[in-house]
Protein backbone atom coordinates (compact mmCIF):
# COMPACT_ATOMS: atom_id res chain seq x y z
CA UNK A 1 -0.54 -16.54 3.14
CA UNK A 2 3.15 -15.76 2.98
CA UNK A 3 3.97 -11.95 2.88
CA UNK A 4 7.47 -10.34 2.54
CA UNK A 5 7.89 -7.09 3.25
CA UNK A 6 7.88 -5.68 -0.67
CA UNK A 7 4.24 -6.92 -0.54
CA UNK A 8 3.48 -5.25 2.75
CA UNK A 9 4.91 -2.23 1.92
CA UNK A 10 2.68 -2.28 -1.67
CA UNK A 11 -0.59 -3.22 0.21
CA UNK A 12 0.25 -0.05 2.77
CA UNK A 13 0.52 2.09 -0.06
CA UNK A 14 -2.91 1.08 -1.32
CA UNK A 15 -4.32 1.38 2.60
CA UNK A 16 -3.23 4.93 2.29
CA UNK A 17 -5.50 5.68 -0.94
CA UNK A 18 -8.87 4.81 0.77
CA UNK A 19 -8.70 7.00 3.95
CA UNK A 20 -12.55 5.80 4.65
CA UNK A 21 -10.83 2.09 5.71
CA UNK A 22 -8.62 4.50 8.09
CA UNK A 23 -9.73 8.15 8.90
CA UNK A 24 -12.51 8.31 11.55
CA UNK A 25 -13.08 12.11 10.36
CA UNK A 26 -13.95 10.41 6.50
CA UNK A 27 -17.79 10.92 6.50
CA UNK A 28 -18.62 7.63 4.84
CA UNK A 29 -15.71 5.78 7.84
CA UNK A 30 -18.77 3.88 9.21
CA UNK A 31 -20.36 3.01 5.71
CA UNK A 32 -20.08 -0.50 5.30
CA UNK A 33 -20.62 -0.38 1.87
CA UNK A 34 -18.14 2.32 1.10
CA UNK A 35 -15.52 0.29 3.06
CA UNK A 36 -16.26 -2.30 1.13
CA UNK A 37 -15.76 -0.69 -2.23
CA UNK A 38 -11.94 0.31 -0.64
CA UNK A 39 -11.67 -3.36 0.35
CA UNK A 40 -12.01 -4.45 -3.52
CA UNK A 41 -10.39 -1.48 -4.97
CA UNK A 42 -7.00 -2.09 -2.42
CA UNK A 43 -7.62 -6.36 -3.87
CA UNK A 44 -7.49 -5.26 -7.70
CA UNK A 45 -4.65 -2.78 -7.11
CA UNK A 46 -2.34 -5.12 -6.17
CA UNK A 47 0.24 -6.82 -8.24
CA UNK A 48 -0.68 -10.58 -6.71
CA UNK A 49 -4.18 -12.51 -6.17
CA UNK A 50 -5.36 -12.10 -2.86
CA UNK A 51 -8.83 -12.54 -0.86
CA UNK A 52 -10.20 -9.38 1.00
CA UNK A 53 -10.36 -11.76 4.22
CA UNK A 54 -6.82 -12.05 3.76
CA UNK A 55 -5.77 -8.58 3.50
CA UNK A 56 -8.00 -7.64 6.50
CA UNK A 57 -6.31 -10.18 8.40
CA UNK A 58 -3.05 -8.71 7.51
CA UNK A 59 -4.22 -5.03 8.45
CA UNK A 60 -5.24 -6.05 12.10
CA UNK A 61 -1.45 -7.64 12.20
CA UNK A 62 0.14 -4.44 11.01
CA UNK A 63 -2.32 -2.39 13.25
CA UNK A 64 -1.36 -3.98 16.50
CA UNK A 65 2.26 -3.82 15.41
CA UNK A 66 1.84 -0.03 14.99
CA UNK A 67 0.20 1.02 18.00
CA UNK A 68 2.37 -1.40 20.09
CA UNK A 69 5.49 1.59 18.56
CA UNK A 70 3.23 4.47 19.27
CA UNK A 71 2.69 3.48 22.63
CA UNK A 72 6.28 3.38 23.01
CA UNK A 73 7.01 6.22 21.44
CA UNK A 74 4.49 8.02 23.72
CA UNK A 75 5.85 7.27 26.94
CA UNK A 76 9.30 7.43 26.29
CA UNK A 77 10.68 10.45 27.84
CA UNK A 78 14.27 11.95 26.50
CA UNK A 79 16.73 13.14 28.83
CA UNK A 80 18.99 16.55 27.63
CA UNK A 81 21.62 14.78 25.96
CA UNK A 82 19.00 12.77 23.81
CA UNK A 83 20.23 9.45 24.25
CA UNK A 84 17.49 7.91 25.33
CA UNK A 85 15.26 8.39 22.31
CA UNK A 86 13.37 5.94 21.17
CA UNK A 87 13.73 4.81 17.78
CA UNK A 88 12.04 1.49 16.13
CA UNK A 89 13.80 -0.29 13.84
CA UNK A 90 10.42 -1.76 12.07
CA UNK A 91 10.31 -1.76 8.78
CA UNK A 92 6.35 -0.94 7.89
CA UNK A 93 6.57 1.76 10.87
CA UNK A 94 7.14 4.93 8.57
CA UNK A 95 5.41 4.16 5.70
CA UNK A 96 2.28 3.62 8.33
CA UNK A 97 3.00 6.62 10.45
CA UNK A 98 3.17 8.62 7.63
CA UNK A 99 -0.54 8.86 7.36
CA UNK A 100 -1.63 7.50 10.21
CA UNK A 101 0.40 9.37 13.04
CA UNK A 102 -1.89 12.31 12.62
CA UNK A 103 -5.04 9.68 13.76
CA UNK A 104 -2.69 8.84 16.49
CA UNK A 105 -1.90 11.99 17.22
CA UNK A 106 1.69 10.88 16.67
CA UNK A 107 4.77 13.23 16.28
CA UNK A 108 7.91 10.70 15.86
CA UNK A 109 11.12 12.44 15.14
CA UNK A 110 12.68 10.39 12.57
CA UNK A 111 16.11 12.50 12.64
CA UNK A 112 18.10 9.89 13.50
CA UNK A 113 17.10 7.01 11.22
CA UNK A 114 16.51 6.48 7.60
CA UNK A 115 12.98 5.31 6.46
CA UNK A 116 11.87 1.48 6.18
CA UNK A 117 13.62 0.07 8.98
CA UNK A 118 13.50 -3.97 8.14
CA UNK A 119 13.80 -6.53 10.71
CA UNK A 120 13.13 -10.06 10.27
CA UNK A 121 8.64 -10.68 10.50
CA UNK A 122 5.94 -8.09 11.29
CA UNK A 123 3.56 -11.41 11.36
CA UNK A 124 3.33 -11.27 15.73
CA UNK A 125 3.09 -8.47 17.59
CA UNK A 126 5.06 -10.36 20.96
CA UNK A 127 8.49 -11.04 18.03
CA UNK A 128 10.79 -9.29 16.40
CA UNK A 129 8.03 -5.93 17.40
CA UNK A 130 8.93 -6.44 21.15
CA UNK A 131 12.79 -6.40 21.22
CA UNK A 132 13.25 -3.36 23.59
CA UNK A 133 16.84 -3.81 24.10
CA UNK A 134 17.24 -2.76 20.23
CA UNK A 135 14.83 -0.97 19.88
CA UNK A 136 15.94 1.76 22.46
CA UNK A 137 19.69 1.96 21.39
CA UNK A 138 20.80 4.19 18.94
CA UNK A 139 21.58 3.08 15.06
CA UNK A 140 25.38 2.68 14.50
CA UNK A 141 25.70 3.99 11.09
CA UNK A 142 27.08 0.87 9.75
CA UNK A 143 23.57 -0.29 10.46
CA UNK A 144 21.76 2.31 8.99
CA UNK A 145 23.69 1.90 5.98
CA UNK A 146 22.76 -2.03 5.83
CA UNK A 147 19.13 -1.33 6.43
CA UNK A 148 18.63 1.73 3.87
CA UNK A 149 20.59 -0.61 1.20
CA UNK A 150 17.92 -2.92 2.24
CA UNK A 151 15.33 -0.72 1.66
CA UNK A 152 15.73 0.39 -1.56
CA UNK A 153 15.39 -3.14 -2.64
CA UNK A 154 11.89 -3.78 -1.41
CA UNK A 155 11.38 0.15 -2.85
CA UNK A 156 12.92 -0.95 -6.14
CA UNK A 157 10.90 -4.50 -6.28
CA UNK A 158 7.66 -2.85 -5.72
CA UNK A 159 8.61 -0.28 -8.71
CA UNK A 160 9.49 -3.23 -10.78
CA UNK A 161 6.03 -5.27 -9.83
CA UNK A 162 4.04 -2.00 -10.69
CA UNK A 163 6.15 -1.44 -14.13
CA UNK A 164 5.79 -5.51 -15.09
CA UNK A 165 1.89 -4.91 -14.71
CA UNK A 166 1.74 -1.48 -16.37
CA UNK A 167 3.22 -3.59 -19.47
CA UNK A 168 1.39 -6.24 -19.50
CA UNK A 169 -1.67 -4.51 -19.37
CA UNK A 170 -0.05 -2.23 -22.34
CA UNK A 171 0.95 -5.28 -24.37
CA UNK A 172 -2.63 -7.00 -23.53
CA UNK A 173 -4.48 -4.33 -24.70
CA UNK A 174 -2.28 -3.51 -27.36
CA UNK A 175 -2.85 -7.14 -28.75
CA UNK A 176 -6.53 -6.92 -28.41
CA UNK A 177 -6.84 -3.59 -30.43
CA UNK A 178 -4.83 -5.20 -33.45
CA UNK A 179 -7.19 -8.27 -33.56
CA UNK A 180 -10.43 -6.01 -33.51
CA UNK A 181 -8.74 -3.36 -35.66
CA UNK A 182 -8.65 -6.51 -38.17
CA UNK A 183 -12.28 -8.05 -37.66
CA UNK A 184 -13.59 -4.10 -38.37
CA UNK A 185 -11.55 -3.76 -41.43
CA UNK A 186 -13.58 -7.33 -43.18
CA UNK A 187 -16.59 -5.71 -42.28
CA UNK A 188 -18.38 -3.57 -44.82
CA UNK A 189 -18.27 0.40 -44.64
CA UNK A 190 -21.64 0.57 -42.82
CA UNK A 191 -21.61 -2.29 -40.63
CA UNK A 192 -18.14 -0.84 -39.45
CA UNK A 193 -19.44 2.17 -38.67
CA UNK A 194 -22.13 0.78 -36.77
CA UNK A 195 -20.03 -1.07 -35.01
CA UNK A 196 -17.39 0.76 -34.06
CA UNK A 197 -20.08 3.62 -32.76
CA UNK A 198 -21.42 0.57 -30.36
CA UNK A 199 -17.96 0.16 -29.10
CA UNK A 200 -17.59 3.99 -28.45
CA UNK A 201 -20.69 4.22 -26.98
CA UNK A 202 -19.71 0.84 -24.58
CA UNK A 203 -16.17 2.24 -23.77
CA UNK A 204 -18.15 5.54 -22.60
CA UNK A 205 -20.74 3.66 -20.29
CA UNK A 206 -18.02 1.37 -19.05
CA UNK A 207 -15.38 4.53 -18.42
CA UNK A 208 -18.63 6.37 -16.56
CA UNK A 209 -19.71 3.45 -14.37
CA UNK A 210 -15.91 3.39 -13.24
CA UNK A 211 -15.90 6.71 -12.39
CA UNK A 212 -19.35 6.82 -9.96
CA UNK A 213 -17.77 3.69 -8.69
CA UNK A 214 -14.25 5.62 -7.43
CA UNK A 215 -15.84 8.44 -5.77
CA UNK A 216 -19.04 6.44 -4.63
């Protein structure tokens, strides 16, 4: 499966919502079943069809990418002047650190660089994750410029895949309520209002089932 970083940035973002995939304080962290439920919840969420094997794949990717930084980060010592700070230029490394760093125990000073680095894949650890040489050197600011331009882009295509599927769920169900508004109207007084109080009373069971199933 073919990622690019818009769609690893919108899978993060859903990560982030079930902290029992990711917080070993959670108290349901080591209920399969719970982790599970995150699983399918993260796989509906997402604007594009995806298996769970898939996306779990793509977690242990981002993972290893993430601790290889941390580790990085850790040992790096700064001198005075602060020159030798390390700084990583992945992309997926804020957005992840944001909610993660506290698991790691992380504090990353991000005062010198803009958020969402992007470099070219995240797919191997040993790539584009391992370039020490860049890694280490400060950010010209023509850089920074280029990479927070670029940034906004995968920011602003994830907005636009979340707004296309707000709509068309809108316009779907928009389209479905005319058609049954119609079929109730031929109906006779009674058998409408039988009706209609068996689709209230559906809606309800449906809306409650939902619910236990989010905070289950």
């Amino acid at each position: 499966m073919d990622w690019t970083n818009a769609m690893v940035l919108e899978f993060l973002h859903n990560y982030e919502l079930e902290p029992v995939l990711w917080d070993p304080q959670n108290p349901n962290h080591k209920r399969k079943h719970h982790g599970f439920g995150a699983w399918e919840r993260i796989m509906r969420n997402l604007t594009w069809d995806c298996k769970i094997e898939d996306l779990k794949k793509k977690k242990d990717s981002l993972m290893a990418s993430y601790r290889f930084h941390c580790n990085k980060i850790k040992k790096m010592k700064t001198d005075p002047t602060g020159e030798n700070v390390y700084t990583t230029n992945w992309f997926a490394f804020d957005c992840m650190n944001s909610f993660l760093g506290r698991v790691y125990d992380l504090e990353y000073d991000k005062t010198n660089i803009d958020e969402f680095y992007q470099e070219a894949s995240i797919e191997d650890v040993d790539t584009s994750d391992t370039q020490t040489s860049k890694d280490t050197e400060h950010v010209v600011p023509a850089k920074r410029r280029k990479v927070k331009e670029e940034s906004k882009s995968y920011a602003d295509e994830f907005q636009t895949n979340l707004e296309k599927q707000e709509k068309n769920c809108k316009e779907l169900c928009e389209t479905y309520g005319a058609l049954l508004a119609q079929k109730l109207f031929n109906l006779g007084e009674e058998d409408r209002l039988i009706l209609m109080n068996q689709i209230d009373n559906l809606v309800f069971e449906t809306a409650l089932q939902a619910r236990k199933k989010t905070f289950a």
